[in-house]
N, C-alpha and C. Protein backbone atom coordinates (compact mmCIF):
# COMPACT_ATOMS: atom_id res chain seq x y z
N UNK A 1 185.27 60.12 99.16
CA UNK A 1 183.96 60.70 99.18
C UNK A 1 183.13 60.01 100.25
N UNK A 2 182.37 60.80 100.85
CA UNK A 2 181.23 59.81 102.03
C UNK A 2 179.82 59.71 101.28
N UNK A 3 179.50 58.52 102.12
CA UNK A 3 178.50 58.47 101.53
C UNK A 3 177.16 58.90 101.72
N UNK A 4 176.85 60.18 101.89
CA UNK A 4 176.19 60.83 101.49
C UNK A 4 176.19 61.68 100.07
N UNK A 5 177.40 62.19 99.86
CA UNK A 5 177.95 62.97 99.24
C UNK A 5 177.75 61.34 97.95
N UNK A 6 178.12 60.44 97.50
CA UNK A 6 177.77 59.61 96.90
C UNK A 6 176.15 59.26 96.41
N UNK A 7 175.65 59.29 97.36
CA UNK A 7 174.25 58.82 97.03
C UNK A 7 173.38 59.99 96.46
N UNK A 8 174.59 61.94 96.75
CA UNK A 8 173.66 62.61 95.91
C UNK A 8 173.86 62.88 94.60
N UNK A 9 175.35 62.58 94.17
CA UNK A 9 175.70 62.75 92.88
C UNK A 9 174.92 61.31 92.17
N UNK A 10 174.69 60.11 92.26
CA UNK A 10 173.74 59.36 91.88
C UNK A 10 172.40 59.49 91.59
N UNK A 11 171.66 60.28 92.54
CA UNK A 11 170.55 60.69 92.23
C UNK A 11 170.32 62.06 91.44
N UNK A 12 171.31 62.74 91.17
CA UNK A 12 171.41 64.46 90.45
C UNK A 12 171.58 63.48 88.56
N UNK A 13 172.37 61.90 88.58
CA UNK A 13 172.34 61.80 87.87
C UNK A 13 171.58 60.70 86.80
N UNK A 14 170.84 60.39 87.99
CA UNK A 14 169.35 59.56 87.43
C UNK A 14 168.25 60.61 86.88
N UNK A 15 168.43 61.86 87.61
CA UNK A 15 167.24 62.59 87.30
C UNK A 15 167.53 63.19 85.97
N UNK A 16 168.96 63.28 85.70
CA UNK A 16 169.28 64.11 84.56
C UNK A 16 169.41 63.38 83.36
N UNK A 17 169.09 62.20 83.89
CA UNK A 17 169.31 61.08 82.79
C UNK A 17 167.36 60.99 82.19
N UNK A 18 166.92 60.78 82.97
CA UNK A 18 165.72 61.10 83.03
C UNK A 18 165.00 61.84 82.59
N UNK A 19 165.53 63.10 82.72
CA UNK A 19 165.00 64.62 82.15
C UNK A 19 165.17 64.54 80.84
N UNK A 20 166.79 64.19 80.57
CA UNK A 20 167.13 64.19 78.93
C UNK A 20 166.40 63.63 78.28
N UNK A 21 165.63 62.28 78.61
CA UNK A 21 165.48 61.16 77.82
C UNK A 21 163.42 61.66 77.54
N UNK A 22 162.90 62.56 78.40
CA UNK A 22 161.79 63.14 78.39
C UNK A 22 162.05 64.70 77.96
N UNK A 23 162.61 65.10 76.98
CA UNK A 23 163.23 65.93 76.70
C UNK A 23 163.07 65.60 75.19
N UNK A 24 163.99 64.74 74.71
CA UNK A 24 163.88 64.03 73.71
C UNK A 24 162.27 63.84 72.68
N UNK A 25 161.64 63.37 74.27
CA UNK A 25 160.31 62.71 73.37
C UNK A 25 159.43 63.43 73.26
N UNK A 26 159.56 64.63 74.76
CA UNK A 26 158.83 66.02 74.33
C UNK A 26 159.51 67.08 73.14
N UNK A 27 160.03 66.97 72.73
CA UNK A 27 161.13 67.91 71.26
C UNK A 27 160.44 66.97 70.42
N UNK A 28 160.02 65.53 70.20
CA UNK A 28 159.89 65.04 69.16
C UNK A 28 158.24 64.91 68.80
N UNK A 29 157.73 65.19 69.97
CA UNK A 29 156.18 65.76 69.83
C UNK A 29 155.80 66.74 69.36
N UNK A 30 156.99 68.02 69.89
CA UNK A 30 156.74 69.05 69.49
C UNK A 30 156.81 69.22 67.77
N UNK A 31 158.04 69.03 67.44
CA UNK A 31 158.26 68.85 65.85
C UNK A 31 157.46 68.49 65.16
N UNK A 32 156.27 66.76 65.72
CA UNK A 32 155.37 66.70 65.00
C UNK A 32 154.45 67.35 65.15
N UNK A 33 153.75 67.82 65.92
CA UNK A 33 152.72 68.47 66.02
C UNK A 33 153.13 69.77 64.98
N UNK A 34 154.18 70.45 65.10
CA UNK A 34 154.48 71.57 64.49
C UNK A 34 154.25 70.77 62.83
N UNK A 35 155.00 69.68 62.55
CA UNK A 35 154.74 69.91 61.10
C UNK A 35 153.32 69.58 60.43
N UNK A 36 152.39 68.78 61.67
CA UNK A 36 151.21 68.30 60.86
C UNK A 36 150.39 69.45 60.78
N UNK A 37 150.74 70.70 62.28
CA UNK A 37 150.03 71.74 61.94
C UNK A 37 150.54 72.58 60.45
N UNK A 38 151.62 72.26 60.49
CA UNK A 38 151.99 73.03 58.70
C UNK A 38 151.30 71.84 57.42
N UNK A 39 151.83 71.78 57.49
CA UNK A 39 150.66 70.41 56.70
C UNK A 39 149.18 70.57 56.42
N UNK A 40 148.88 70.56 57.73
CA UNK A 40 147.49 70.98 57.94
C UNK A 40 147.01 72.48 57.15
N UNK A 41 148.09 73.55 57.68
CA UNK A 41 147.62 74.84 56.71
C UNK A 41 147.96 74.48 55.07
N UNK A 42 149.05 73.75 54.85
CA UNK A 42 149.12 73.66 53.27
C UNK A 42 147.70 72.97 52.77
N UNK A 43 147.29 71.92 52.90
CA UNK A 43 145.83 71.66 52.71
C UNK A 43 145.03 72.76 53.00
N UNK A 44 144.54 73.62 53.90
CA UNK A 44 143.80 74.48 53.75
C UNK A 44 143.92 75.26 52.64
N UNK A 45 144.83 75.57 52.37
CA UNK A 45 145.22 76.89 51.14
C UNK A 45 144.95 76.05 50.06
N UNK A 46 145.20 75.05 49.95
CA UNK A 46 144.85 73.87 48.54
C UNK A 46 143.02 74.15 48.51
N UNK A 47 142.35 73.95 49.38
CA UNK A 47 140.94 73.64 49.69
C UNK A 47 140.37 75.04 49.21
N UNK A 48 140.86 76.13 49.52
CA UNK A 48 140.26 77.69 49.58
C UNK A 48 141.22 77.68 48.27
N UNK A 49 141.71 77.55 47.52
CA UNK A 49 142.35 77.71 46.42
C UNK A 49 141.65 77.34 45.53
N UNK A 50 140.91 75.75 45.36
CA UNK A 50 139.77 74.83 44.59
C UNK A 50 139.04 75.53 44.43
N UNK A 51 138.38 75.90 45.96
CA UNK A 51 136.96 76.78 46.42
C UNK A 51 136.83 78.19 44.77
N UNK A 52 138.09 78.88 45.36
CA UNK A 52 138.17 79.60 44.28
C UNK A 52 138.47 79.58 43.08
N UNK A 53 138.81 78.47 42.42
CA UNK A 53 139.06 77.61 41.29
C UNK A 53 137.53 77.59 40.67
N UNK A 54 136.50 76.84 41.17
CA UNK A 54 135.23 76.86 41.28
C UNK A 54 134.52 77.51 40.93
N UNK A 55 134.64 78.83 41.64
CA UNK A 55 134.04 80.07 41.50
C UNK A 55 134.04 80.59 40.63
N UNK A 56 135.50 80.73 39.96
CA UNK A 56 135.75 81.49 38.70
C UNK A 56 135.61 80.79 37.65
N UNK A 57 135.37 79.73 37.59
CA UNK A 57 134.30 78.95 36.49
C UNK A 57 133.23 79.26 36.39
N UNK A 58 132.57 79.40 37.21
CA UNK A 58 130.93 79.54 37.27
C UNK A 58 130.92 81.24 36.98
N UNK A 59 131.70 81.89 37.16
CA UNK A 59 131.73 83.41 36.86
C UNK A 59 131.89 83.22 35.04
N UNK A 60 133.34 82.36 35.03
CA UNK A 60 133.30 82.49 33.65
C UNK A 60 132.13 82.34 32.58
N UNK A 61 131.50 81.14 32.99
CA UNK A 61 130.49 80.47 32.71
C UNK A 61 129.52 81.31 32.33
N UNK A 62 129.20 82.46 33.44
CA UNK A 62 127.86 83.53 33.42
C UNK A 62 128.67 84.54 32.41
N UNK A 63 129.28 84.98 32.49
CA UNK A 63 130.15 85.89 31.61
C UNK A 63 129.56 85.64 29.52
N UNK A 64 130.27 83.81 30.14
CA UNK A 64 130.09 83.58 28.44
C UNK A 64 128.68 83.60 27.78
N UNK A 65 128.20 83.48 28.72
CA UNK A 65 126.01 83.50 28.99
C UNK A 65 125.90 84.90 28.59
N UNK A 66 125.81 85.76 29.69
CA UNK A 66 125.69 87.31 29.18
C UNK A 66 126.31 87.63 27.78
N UNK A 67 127.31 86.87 27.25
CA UNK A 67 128.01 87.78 26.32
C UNK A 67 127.02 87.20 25.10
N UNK A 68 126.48 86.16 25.48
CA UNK A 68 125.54 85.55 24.16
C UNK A 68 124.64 86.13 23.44
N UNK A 69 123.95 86.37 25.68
CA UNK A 69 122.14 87.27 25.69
C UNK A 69 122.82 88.76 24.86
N UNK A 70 123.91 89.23 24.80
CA UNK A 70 124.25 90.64 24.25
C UNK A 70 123.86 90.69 22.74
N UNK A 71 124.42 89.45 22.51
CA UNK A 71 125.13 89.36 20.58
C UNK A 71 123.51 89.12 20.64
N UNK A 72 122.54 88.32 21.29
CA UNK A 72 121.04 88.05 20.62
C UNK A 72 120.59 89.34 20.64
N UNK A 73 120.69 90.17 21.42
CA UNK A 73 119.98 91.49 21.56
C UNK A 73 120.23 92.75 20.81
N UNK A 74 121.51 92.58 20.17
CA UNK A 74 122.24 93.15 19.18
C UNK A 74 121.85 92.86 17.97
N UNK A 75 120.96 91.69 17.54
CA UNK A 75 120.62 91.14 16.38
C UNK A 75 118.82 91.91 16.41
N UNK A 76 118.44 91.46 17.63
CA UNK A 76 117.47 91.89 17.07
C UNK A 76 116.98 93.15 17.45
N UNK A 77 117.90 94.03 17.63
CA UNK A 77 117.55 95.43 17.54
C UNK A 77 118.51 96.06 16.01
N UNK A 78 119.07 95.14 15.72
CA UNK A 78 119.40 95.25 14.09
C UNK A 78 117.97 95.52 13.32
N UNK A 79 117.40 93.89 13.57
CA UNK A 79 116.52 93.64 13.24
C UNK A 79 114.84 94.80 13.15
N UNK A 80 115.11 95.41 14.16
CA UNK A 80 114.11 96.10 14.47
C UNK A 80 114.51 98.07 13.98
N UNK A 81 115.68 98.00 13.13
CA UNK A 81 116.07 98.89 13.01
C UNK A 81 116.56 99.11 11.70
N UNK A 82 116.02 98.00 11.10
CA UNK A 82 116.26 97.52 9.70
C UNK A 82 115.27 98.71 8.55
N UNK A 83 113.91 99.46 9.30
CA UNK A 83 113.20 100.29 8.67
C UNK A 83 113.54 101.49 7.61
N UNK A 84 114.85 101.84 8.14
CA UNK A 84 115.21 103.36 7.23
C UNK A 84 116.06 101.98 6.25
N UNK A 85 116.87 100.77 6.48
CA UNK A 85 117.03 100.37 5.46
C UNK A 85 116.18 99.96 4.14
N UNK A 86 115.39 99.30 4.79
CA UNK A 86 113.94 99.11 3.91
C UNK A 86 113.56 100.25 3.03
N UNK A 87 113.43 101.42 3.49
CA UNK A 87 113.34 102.65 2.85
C UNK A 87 114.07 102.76 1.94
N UNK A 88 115.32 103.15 2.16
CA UNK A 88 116.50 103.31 1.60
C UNK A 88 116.31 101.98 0.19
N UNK A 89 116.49 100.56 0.36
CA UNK A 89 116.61 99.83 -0.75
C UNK A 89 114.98 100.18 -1.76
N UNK A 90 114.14 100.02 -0.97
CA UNK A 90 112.85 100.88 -1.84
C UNK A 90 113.08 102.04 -2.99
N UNK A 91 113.89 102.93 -2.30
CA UNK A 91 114.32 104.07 -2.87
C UNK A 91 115.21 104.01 -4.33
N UNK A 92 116.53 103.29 -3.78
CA UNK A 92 117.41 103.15 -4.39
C UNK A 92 116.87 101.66 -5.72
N UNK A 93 116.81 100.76 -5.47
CA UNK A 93 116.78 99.29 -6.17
C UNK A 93 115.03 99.72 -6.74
N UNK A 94 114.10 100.08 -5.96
CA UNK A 94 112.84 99.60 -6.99
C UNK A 94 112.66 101.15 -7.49
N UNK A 95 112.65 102.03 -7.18
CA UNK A 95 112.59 103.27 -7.49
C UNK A 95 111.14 103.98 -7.70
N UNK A 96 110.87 103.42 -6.04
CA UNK A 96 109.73 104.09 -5.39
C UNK A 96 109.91 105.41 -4.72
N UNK A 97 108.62 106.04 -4.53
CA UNK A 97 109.33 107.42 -4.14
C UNK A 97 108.04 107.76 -3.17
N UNK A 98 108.65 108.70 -1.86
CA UNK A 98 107.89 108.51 -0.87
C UNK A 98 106.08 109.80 -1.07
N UNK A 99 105.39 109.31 -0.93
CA UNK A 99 104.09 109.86 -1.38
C UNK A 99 103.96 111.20 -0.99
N UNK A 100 103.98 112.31 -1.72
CA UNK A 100 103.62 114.09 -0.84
C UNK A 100 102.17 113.77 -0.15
N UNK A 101 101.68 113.93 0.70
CA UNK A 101 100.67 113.96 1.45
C UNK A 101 99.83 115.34 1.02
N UNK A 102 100.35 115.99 0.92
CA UNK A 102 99.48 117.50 0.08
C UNK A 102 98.70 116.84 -1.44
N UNK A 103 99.33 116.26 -2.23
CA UNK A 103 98.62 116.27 -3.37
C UNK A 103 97.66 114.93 -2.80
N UNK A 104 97.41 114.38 -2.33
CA UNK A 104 96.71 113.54 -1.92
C UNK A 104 95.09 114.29 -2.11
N UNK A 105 93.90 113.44 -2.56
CA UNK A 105 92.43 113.95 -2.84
C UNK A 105 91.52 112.79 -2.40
N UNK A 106 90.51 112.63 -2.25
CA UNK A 106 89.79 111.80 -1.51
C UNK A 106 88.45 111.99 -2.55
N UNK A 107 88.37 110.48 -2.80
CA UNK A 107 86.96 110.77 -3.75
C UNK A 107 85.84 110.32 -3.37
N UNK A 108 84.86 110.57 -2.95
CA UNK A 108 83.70 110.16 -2.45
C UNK A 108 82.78 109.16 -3.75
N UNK A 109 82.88 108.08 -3.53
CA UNK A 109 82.27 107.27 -4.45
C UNK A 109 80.63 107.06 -3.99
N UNK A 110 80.19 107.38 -3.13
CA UNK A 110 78.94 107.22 -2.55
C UNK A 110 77.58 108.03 -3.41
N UNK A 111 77.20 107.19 -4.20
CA UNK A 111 76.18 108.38 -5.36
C UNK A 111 74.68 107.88 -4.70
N UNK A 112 73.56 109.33 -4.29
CA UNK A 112 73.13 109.26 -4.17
C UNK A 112 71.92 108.75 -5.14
């Protein structure tokens, strides 16, 4: 071999030695970067997952609230609706009976 022909297979194989070895450390950057960016999205989905964890407490929360204000409002329109019962036990238990308004008379007590 001459030496030219020597000094270029030497240098074809410094560079390739070279390349490989920056090859290597760029593949091993890449990998990490790739997994911290996965990483990185698994925490996000954890975070927006909480977020909504959160939420549906405080929904529940109002839910169990409204369902309270219902049952109070249910009581006292019982309450306020209790009248034809009143009637009714009047009727039945004391055995009152509701007044004819026709026989009704008006007496003037006023003597001159």
């Amino acid at each position: 071999m001459s030496t030219v022909a020597q000094t270029t297979v030497r240098r074809r194989r410094t560079t390739t030695r070279a390349r490989s070895g920056r090859g290597v450390f760029t593949g091993g950057v890449v990998w990490i970067v790739a997994i911290a960016a996965l990483l990185a999205g698994v925490v996000a989905v954890n975070v927006l997952a909480l977020r909504l964890n959160v939420e549906l407490d405080e929904l529940r929360r109002t839910r169990a609230e409204l369902r309270a204000e219902i049952a109070t409002t249910r009581a006292q329109l019982s309450t306020a609706s209790a009248n034809e019962r009143i009637v009714h036990d009047a009727v039945s238990r004391l055995g009152l009976v509701e007044h004819d308004p026709n026989r009704t008379t008006n007496l003037n007590l006023n003597r001159p």
